[in-house]
C-alpha atoms as a PDB file:
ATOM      1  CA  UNK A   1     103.723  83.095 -11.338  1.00  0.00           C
ATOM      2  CA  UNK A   2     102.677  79.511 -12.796  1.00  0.00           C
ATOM      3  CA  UNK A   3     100.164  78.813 -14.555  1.00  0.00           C
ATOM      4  CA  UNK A   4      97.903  77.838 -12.334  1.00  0.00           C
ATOM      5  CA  UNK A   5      98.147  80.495  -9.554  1.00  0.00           C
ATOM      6  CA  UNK A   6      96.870  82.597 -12.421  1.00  0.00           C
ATOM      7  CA  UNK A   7      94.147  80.506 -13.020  1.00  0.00           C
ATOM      8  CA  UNK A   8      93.466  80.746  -9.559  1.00  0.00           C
ATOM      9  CA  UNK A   9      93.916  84.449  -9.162  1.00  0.00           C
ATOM     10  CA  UNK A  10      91.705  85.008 -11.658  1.00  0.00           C
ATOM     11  CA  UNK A  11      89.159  83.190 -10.906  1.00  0.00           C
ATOM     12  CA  UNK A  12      89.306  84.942  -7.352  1.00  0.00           C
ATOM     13  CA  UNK A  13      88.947  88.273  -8.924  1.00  0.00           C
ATOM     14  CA  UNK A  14      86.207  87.113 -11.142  1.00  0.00           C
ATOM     15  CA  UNK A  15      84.186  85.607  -7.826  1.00  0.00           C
ATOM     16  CA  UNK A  16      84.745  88.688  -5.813  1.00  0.00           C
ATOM     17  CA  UNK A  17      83.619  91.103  -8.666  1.00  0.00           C
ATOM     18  CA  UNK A  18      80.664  89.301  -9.001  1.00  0.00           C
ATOM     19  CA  UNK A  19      79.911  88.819  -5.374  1.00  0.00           C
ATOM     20  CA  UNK A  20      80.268  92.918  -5.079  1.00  0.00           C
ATOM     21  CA  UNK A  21      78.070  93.372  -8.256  1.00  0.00           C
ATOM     22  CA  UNK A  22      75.245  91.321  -6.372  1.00  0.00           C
ATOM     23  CA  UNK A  23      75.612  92.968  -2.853  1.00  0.00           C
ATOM     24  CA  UNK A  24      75.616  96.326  -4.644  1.00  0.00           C
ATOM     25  CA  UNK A  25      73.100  95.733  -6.913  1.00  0.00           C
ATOM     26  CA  UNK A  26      70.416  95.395  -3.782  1.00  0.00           C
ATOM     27  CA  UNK A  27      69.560  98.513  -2.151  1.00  0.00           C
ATOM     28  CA  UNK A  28      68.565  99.696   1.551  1.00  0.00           C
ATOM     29  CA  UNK A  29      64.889 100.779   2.625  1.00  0.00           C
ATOM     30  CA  UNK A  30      66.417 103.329   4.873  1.00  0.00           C
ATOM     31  CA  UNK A  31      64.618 105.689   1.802  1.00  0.00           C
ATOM     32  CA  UNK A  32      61.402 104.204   2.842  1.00  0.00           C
ATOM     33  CA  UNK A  33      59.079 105.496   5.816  1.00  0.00           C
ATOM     34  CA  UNK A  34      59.048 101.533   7.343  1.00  0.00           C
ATOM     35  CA  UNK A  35      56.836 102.924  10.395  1.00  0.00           C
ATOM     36  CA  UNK A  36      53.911 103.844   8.328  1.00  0.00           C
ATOM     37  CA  UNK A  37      51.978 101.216   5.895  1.00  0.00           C
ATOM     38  CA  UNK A  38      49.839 102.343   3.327  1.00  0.00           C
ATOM     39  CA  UNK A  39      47.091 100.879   1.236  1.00  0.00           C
ATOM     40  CA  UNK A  40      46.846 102.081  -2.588  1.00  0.00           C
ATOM     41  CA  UNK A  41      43.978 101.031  -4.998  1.00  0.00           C
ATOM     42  CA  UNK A  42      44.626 101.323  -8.647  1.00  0.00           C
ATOM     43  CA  UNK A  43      44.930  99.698 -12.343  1.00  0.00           C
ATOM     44  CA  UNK A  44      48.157  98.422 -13.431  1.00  0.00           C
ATOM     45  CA  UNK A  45      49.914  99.636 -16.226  1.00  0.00           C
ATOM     46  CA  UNK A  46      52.868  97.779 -16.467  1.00  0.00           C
ATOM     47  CA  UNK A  47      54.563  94.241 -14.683  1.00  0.00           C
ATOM     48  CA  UNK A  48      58.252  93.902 -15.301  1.00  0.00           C
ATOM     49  CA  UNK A  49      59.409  90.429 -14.033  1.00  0.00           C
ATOM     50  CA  UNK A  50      63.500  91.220 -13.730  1.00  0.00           C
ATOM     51  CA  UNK A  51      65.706  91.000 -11.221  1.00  0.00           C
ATOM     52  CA  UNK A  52      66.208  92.368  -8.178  1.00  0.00           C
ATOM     53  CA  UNK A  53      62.430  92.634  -7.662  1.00  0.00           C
ATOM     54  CA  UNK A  54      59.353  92.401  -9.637  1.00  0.00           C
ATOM     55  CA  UNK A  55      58.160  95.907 -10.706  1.00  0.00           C
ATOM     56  CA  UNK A  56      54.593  96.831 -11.075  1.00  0.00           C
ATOM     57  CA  UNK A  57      53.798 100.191 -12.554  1.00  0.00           C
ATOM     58  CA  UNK A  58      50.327 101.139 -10.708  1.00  0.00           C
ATOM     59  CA  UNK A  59      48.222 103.917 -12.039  1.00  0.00           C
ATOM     60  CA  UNK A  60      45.842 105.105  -8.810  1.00  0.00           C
ATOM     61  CA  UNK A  61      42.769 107.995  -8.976  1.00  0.00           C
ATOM     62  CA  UNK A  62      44.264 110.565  -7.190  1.00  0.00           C
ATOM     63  CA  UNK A  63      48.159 109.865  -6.374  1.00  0.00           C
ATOM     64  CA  UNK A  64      48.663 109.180 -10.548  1.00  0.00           C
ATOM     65  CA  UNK A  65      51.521 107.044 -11.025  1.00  0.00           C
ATOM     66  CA  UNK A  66      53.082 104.639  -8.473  1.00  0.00           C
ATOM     67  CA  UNK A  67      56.102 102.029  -9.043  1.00  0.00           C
ATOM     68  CA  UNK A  68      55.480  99.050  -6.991  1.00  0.00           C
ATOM     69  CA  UNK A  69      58.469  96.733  -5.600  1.00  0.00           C
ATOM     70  CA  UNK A  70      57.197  93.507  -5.127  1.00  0.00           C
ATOM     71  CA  UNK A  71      59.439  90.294  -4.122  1.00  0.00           C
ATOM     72  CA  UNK A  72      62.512  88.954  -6.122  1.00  0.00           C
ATOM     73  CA  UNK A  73      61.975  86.867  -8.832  1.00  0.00           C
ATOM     74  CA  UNK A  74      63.253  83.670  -7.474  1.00  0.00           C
ATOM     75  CA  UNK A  75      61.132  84.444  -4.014  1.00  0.00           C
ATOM     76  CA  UNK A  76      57.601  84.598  -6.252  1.00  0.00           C
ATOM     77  CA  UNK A  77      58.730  82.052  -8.215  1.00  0.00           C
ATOM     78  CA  UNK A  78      58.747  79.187  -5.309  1.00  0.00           C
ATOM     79  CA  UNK A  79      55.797  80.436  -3.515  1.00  0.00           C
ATOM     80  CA  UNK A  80      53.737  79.401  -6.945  1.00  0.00           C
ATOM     81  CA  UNK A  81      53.468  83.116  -8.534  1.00  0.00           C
ATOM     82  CA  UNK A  82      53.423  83.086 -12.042  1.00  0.00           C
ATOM     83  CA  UNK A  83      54.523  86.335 -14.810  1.00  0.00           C
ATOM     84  CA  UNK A  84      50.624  85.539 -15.928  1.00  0.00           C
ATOM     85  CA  UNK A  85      48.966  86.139 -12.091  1.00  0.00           C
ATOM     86  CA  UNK A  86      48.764  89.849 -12.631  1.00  0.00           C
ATOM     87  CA  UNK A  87      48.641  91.630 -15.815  1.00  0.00           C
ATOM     88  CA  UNK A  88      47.883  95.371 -17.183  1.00  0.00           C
ATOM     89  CA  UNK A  89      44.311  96.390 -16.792  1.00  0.00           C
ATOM     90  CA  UNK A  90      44.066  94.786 -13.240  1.00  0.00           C
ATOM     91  CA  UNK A  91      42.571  96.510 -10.915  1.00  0.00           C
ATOM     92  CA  UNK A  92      44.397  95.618  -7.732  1.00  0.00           C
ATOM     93  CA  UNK A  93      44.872  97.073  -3.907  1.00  0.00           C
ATOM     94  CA  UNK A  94      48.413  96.782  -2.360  1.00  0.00           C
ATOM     95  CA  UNK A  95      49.858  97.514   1.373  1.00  0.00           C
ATOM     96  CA  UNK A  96      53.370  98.675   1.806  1.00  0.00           C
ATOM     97  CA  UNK A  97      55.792 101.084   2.698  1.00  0.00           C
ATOM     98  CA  UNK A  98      56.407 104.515   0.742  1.00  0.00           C
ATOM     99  CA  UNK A  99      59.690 106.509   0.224  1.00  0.00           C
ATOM    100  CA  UNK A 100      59.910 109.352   3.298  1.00  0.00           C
ATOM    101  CA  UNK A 101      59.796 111.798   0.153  1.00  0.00           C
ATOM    102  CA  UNK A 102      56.451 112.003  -0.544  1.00  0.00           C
ATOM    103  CA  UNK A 103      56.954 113.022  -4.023  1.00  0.00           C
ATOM    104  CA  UNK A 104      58.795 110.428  -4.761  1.00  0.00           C
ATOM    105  CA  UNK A 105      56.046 107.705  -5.898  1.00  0.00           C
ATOM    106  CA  UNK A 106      57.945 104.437  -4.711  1.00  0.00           C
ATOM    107  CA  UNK A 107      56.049 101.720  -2.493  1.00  0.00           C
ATOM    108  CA  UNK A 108      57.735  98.463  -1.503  1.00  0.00           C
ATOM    109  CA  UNK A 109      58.105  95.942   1.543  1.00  0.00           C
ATOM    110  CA  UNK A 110      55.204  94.910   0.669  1.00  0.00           C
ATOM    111  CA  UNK A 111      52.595  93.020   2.898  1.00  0.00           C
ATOM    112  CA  UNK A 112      49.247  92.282   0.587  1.00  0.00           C
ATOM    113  CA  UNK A 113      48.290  92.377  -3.228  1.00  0.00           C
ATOM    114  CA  UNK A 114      44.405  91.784  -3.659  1.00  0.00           C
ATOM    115  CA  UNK A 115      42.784  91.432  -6.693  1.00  0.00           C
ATOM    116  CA  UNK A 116      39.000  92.065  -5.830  1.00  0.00           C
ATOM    117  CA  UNK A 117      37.248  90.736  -9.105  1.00  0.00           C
ATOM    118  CA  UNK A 118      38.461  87.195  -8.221  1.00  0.00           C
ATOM    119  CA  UNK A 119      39.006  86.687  -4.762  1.00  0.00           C
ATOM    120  CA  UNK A 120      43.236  86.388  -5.478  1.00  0.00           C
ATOM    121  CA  UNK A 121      45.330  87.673  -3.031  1.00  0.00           C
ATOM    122  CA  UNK A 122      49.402  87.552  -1.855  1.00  0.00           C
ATOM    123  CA  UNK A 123      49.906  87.963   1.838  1.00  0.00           C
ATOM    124  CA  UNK A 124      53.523  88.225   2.860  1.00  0.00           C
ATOM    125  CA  UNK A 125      54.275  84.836   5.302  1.00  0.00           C
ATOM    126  CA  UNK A 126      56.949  85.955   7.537  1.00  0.00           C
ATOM    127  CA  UNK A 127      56.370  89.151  10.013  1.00  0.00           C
ATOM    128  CA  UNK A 128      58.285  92.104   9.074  1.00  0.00           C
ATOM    129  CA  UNK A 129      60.039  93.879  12.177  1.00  0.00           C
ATOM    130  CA  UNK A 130      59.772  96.952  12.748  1.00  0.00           C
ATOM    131  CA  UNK A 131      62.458  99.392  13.172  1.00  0.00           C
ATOM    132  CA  UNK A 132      63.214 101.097  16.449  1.00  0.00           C
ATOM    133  CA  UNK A 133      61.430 104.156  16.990  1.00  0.00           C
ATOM    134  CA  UNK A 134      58.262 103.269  15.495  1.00  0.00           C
ATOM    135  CA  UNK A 135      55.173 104.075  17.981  1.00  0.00           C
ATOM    136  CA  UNK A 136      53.651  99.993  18.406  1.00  0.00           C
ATOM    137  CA  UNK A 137      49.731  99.964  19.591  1.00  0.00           C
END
């Protein structure tokens, strides 16, 4: 093998490993109950700006703890959302979709983040299908 079909070989290994990394690293919703929205109200504890998605630890009154998915980082990035927008000790009300197991505490696909004190908000700008199966009013 020359030279450069090793160069080449390896470079198609390195390309594929990191294309499978990537597509492995993001996850289905099939988890998550994508018929049924909910609305949670609560402080935030923590806001974790990493990749895949922005994670938002969100302490409610009677549910306790709840991790929050939000968008990727590059998606909140371009539609003007800063790591300073929201911060611990908000007090913020967000719309998803929960895990099917209710005890897990996960919400993402998330439509809305208020933040009543000042008026912000984040509304998601494309319509999310729905799956089949879900009842439609």
């Amino acid at each position: 093998m020359t030279i450069t079909r090793k160069i080449a070989y390896a470079t198609a290994v390195v390309a594929a490993t990191l294309a499978l990394g990537h597509a492995h690293a993001h996850h289905s919703y099939a988890a998550f109950d994508r018929c049924t929205p909910v609305t949670l109200e609560g402080e935030i504890d923590s806001v974790e700006w990493v990749n895949p998605h922005i994670r938002i630890r969100l302490r409610t009154q009677y549910v306790a703890s709840y991790f929050v998915e939000w968008f990727s980082l590059a998606q909140l990035q371009q539609a003007g959302i800063a790591a300073e927008t929201l911060k611990p000790g908000d007090r913020v009300v967000v719309t998803g979709n929960p895990m099917r197991d209710p005890n897990t505490k996960v919400l993402s696909l998330l439509t809305e983040i208020r933040r009543p004190s000042d008026g912000w908000s984040w509304m998601r700008t494309t319509p999310r299908q729905l799956p089949e199966g879900c009842a439609t009013n």
